[in-house]
Protein backbone atom coordinates (compact mmCIF):
# COMPACT_ATOMS: atom_id res chain seq x y z
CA UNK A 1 27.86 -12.14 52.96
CA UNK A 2 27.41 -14.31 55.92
CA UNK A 3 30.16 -16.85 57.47
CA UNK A 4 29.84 -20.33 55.98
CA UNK A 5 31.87 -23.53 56.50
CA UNK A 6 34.21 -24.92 53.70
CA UNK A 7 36.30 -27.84 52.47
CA UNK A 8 39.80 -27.34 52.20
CA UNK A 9 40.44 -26.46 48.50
CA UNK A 10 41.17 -29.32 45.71
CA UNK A 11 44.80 -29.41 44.49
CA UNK A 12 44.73 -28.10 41.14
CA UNK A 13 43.69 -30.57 38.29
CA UNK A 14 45.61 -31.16 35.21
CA UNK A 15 45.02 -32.07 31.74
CA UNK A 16 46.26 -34.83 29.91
CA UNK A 17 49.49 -32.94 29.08
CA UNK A 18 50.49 -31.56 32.42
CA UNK A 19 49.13 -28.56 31.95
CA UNK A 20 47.35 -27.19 34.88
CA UNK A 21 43.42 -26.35 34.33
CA UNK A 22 42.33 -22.76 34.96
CA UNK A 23 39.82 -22.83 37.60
CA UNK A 24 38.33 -19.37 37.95
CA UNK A 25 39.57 -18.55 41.30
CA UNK A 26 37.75 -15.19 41.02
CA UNK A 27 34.17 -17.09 40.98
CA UNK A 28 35.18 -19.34 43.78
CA UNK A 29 32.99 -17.39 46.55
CA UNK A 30 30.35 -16.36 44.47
CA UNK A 31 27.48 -17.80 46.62
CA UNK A 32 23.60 -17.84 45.46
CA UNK A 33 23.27 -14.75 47.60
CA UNK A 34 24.47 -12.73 44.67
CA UNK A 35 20.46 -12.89 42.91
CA UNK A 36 19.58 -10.49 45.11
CA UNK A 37 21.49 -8.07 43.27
CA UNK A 38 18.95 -8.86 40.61
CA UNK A 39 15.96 -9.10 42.23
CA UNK A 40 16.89 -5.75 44.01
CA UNK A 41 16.97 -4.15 40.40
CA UNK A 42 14.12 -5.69 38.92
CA UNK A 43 11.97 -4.57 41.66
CA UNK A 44 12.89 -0.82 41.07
CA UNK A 45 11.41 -1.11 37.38
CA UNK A 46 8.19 -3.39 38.62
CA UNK A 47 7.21 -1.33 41.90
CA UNK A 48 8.07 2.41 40.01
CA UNK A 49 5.67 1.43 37.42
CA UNK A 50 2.46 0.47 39.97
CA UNK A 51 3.09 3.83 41.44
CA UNK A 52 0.11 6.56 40.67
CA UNK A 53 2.16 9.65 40.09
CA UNK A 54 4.53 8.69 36.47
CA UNK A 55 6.54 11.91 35.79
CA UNK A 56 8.04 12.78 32.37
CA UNK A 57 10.64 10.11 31.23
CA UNK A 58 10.28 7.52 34.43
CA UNK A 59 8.89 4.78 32.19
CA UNK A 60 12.15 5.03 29.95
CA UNK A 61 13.80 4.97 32.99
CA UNK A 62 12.41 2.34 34.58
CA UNK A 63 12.83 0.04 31.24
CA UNK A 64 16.34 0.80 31.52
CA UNK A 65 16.61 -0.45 34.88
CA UNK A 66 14.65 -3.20 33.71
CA UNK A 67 17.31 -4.04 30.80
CA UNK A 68 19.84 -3.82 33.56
CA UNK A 69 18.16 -6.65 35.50
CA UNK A 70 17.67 -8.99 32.87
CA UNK A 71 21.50 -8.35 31.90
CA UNK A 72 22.82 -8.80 35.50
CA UNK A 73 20.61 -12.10 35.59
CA UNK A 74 21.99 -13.37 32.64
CA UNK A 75 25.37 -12.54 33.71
CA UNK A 76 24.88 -14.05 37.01
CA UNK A 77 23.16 -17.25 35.65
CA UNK A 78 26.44 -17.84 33.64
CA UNK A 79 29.01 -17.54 36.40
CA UNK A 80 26.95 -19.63 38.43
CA UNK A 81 26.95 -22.33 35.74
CA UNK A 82 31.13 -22.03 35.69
CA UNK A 83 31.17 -22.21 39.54
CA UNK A 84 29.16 -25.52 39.61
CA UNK A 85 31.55 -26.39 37.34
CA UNK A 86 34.93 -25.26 38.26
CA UNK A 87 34.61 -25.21 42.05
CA UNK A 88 32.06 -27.86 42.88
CA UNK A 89 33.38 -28.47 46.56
CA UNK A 90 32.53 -24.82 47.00
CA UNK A 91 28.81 -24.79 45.75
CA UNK A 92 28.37 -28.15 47.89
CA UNK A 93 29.60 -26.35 50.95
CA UNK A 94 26.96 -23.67 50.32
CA UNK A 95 24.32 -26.13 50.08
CA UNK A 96 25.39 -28.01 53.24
CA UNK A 97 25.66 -24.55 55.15
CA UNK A 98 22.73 -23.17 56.96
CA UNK A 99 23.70 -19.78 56.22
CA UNK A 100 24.16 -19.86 52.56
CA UNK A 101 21.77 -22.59 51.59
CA UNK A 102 18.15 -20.53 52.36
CA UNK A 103 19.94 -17.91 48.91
CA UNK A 104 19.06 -20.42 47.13
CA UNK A 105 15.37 -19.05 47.58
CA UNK A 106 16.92 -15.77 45.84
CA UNK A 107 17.79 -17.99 42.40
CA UNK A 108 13.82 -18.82 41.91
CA UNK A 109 12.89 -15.00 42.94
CA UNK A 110 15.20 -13.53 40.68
CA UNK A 111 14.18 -15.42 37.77
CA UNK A 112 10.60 -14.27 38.62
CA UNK A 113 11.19 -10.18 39.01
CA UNK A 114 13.04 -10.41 35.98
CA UNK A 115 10.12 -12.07 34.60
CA UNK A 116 7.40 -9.66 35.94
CA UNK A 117 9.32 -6.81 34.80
CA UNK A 118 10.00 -8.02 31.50
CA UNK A 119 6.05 -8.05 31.01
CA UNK A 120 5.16 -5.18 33.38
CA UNK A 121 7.66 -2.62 31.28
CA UNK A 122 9.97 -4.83 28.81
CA UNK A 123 7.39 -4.93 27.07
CA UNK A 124 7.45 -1.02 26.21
CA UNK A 125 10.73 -2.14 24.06
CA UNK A 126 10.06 -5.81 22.90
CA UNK A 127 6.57 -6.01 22.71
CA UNK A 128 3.58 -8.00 24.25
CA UNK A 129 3.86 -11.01 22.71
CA UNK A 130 8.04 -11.43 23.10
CA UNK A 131 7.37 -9.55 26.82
CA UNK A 132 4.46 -12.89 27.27
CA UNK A 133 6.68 -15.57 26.24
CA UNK A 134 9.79 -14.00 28.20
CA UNK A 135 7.93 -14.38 31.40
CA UNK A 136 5.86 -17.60 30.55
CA UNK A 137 9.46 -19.25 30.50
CA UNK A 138 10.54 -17.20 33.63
CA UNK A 139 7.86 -17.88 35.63
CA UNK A 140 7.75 -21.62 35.16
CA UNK A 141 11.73 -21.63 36.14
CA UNK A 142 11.13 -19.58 39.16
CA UNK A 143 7.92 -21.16 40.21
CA UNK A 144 9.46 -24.77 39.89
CA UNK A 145 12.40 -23.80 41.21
CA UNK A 146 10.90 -22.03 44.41
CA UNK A 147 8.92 -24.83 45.02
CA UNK A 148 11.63 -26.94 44.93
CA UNK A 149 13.97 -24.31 47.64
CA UNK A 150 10.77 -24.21 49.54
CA UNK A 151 11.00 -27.96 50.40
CA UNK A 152 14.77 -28.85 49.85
CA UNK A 153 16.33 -26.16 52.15
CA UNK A 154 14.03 -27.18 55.13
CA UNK A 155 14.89 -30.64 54.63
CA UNK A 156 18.46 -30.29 54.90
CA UNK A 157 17.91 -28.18 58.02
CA UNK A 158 16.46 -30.84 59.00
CA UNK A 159 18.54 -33.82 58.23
CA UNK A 160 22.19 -32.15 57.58
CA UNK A 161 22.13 -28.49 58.87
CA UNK A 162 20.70 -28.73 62.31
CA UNK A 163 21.35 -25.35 63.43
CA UNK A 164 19.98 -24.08 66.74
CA UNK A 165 17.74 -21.49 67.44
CA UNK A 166 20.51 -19.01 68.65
CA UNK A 167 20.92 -19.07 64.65
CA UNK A 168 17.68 -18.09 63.27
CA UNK A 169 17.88 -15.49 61.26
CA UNK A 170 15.48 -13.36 58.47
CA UNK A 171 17.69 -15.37 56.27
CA UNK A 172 15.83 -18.65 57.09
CA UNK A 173 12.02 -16.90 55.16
CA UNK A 174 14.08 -16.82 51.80
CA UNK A 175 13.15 -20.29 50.62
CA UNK A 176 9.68 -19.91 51.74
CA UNK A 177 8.89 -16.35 50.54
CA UNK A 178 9.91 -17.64 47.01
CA UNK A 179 6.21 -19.59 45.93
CA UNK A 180 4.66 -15.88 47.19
CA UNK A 181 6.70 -14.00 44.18
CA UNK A 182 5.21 -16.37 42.12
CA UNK A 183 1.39 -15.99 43.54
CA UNK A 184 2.01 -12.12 43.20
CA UNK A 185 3.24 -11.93 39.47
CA UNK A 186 1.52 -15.10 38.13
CA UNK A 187 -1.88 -13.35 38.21
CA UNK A 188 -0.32 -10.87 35.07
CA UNK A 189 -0.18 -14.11 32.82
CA UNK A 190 -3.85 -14.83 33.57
CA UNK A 191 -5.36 -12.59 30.60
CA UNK A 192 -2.46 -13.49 28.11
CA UNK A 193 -3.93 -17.32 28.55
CA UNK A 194 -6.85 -19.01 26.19
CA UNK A 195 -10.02 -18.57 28.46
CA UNK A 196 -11.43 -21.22 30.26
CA UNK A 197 -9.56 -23.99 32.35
CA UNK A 198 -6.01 -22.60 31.38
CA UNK A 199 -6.58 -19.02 33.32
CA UNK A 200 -8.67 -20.69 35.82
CA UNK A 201 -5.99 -23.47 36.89
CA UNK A 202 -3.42 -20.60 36.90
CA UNK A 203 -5.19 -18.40 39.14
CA UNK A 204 -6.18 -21.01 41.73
CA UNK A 205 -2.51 -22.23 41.94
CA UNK A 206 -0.91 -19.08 42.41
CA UNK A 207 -3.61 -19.10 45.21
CA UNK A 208 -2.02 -22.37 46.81
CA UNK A 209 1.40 -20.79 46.23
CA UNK A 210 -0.33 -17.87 47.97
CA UNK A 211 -0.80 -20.54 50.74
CA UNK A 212 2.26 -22.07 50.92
CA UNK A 213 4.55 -19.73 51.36
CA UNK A 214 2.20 -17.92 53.90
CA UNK A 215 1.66 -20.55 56.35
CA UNK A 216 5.63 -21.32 55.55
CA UNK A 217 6.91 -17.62 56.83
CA UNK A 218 4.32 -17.94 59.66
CA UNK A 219 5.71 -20.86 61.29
CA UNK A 220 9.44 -19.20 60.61
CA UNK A 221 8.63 -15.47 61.88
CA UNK A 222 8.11 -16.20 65.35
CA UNK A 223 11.61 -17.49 65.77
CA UNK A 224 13.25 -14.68 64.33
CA UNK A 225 11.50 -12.46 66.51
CA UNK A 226 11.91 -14.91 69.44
CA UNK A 227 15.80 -15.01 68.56
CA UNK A 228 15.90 -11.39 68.73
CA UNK A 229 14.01 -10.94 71.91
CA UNK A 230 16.29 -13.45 73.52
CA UNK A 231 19.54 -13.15 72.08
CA UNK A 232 19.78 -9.57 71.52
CA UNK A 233 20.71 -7.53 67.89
CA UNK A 234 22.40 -9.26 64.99
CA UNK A 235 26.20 -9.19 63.96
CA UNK A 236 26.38 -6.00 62.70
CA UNK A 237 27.23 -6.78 58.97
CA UNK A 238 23.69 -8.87 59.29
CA UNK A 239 21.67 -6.39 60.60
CA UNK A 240 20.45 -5.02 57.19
CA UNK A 241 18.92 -9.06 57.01
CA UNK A 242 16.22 -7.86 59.14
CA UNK A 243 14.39 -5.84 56.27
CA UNK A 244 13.73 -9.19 54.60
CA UNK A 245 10.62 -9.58 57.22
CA UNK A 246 9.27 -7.25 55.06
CA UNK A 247 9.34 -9.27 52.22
CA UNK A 248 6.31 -11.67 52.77
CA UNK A 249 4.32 -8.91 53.75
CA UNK A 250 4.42 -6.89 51.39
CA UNK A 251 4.48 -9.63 48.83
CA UNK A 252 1.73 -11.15 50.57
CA UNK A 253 -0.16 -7.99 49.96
CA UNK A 254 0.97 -7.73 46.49
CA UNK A 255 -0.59 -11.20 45.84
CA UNK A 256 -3.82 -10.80 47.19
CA UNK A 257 -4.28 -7.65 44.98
CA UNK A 258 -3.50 -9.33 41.50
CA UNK A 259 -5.41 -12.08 42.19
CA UNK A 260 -8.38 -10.09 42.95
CA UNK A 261 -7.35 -7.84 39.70
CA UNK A 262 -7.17 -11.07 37.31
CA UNK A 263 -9.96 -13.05 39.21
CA UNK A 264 -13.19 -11.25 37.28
CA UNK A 265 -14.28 -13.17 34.83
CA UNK A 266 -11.73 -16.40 35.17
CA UNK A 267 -14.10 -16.95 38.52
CA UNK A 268 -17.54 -17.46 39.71
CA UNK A 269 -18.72 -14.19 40.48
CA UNK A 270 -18.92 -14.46 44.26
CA UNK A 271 -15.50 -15.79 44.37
CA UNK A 272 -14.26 -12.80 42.47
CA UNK A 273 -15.80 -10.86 45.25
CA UNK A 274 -14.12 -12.95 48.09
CA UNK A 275 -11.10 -12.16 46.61
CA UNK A 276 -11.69 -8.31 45.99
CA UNK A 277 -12.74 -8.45 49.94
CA UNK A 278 -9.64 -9.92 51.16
CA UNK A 279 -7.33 -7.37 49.07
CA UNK A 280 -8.72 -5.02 51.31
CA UNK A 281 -9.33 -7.47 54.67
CA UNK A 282 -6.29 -9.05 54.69
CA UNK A 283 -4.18 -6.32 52.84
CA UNK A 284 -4.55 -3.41 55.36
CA UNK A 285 -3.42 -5.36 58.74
CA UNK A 286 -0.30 -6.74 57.01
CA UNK A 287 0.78 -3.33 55.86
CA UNK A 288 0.03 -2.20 59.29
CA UNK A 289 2.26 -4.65 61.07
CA UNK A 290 5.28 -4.02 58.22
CA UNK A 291 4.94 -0.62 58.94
CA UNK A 292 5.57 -1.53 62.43
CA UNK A 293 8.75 -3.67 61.46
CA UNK A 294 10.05 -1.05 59.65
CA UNK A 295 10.26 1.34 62.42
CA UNK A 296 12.25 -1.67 64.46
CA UNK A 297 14.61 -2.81 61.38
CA UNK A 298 15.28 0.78 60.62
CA UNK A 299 16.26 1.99 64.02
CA UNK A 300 18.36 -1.34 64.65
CA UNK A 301 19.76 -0.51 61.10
CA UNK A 302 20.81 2.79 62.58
CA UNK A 303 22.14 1.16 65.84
CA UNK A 304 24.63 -0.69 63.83
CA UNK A 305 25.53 2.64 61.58
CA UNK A 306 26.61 4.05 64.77
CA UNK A 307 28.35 1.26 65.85
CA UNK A 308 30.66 1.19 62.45
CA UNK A 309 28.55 -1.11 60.19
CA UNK A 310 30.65 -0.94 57.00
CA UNK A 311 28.78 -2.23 53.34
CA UNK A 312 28.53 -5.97 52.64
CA UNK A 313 26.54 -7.90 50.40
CA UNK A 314 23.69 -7.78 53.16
CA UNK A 315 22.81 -3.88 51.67
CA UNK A 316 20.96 -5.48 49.23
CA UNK A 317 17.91 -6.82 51.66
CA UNK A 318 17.18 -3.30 51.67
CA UNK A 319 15.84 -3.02 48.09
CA UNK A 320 13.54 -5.98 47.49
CA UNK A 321 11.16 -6.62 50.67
CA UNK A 322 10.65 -2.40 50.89
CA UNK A 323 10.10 -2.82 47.07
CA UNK A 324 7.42 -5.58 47.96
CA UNK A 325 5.77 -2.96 50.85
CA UNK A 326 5.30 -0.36 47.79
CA UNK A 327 3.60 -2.48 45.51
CA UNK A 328 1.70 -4.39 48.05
CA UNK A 329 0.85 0.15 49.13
CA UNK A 330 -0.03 0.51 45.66
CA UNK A 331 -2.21 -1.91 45.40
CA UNK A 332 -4.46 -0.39 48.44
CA UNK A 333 -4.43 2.54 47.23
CA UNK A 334 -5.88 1.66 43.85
CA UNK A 335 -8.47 -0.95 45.58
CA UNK A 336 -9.27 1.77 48.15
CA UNK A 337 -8.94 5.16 46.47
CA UNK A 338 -6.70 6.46 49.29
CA UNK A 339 -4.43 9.24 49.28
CA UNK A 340 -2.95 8.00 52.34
CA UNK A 341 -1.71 4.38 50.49
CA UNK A 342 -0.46 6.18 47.29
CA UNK A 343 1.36 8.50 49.59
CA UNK A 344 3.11 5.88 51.58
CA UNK A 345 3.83 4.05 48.33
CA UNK A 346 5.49 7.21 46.37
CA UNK A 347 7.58 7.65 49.90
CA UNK A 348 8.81 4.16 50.15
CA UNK A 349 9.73 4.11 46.95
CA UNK A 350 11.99 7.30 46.93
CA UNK A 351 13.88 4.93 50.25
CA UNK A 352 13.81 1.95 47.82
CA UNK A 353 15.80 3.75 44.76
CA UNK A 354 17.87 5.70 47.57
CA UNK A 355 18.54 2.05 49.02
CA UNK A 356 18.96 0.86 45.37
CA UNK A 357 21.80 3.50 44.30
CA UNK A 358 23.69 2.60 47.67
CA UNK A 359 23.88 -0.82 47.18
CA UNK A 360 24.98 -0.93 43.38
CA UNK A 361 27.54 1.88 44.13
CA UNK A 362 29.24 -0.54 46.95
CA UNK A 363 28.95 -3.48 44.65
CA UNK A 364 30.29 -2.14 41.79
CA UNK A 365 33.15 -0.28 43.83
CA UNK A 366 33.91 -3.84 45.51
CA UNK A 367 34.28 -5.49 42.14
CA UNK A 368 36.62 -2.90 40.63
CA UNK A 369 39.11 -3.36 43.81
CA UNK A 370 38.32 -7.28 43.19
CA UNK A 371 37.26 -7.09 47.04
CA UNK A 372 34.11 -8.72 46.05
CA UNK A 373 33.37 -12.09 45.15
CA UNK A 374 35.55 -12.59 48.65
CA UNK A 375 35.47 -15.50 51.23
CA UNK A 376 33.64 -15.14 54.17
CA UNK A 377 34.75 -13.48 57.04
């Protein structure tokens, strides 16, 4: 998906006997980026079921999809496991890379859509109470485990990556934008909780995960932008990286609405209204300036079409973050009562399952010609 640096490989090991040990060689270059494939499913099922127009039959649909992500995750989960195992020089070079390492941000986030869908429509198949305890375990995994991207992946850019500004890239908000998934989807636990200090401590954390990641992809955003001022577009087979700006915005917008949803009632009353005040306050501008962003990535996206972008890996940014901008749409438009937000949301989403098809069409052609998992160019 993106160039990385390697070790030479190990000589093959050998068991007691002589016999050589089979070492996978087809999961040697499957990176962490590879959860966005399941975050970019699970947010099809999430953000189609926040819309406000459901025709005949898209709930069954959208479970399906649903069912899809939880099977790629577990899928993905396992072959991650054997590549720790069989090519651990490989997974440490991914670490120690400043390209590959920020994916690990897309581990915690998967784990969390899967989560939030399981509970948003799983539970239309395995009910509430399985669909509760699904995404009580889900949530804890992602939410510790974003946490933990959050302030690992800085630190080694700090102390072993030390890349330059020429590299910054939308890549870099992944680890940061993680803690925000879990502020926007923790909120749907809240009334599944005993009341009292259980829903309250829940709420105000996913407000300092709220916090977190939103001061974190503020103090990364400017040099992305000031990297592209400067040093001109991306490679081309990176350019589709740009759409993951759109992630903490729309996210951030997505948060900010579910907390004010589950706040009533776990809150004082005038906090409940602070935070039903800055759905709207804080909600609007954001979706403004995405909108904004979208006009930029897209017509950069189409620069790069023109100049012979072929599919990669990268076709996958285009499905979460826009996923993010529909429910964060959604979300106004319920709060407001706007036409002009449900509108917006119904339209994005139409790009996002468009955007959706593309990429799992490439993937799955890629795997069947075994061009995919393949080492970096």
């Amino acid at each position: 998906m993106v160039a990385l640096t390697t070790r030479p490989a190990a000589p093959p090991a050998s068991s007691p006997a002589g016999a050589p040990v089979r070492r996978l060689p087809a999961l040697r270059h499957l990176g962490p980026n590879w959860y966005a494939s399941v975050m970019g499913t699970a947010i099809v099922a999430t953000s189609g079921a926040g819309l406000p127009w459901q025709p005949p039959g898209m709930r069954t649909a959208l479970t399906v999809v649903w069912a899809l992500s939880a099977l790629l995750l577990g899928v993905l989960l396992t072959a991650r496991a054997l590549h720790w195992a069989h090519h651990r020089d490989q997974a440490r070079a991914h670490l120690l890379d400043a390209s590959m390492a920020p994916f690990y941000g897309c581990l915690a986030m998967a784990l969390l859509a899967v989560g939030g869908a399981t509970l948003v429509v799983g539970s239309d198949w395995i009910g509430v109470r399985a669909a509760v305890a699904v995404d009580l375990v889900l949530f804890t995994a992602g939410t510790v485990t974003g946490v933990l991207a959050a302030v690992a992946v800085p630190y080694l850019m700090v102390t072993r990556h030390r890349p330059s500004l020429e590299d910054a890239s939308p890549v870099w908000l992944l680890p940061v934008v993680a803690p925000m998934v879990s502020a926007a989807l923790g909120p749907l636990l809240v009334p599944h909780l005993p009341a009292g200090q259980l829903r309250q401590t829940l709420l105000y954390c996913c407000y300092g995960l709220f916090g977190l990641s939103l001061l974190g992809a503020l103090l990364m955003l400017p040099l992305v932008v000031g990297r592209l001022l400067t040093g001109g577009p991306p490679a081309l087979a990176l350019t589709p990286t740009l759409f993951l700006v759109l992630g903490p915005l729309g996210q951030s917008t997505t948060a900010v609405h579910q907390l004010a949803e589950a706040a009533p009632g776990v809150v004082p009353g005038p906090y409940a209204g602070g935070f039903a005040a800055l759905a709207v306050l804080y909600g609007v501008p954001v979706m403004g300036f995405a909108a904004l962003w979208l006009g930029l990535a897209g017509a950069l996206v189409v620069r790069a079409l023109r100049r012979g972008m072929g599919f990669s890996l990268t076709w996958w940014g285009f499905t979460f973050p826009v996923g993010t901008c529909v429910t964060g749409l959604a979300g106004l438009g319920s709060r407001t009562g706007l036409r002009l937000f449900e509108l917006a949301a119904t339209g994005l989403y139409a790009l996002l399952v468009t955007a959706w098809l593309v990429a799992c069409a490439g993937t799955a052609r890629r795997l069947v010609t075994g061009r995919l998992p393949a080492p970096p160019a």
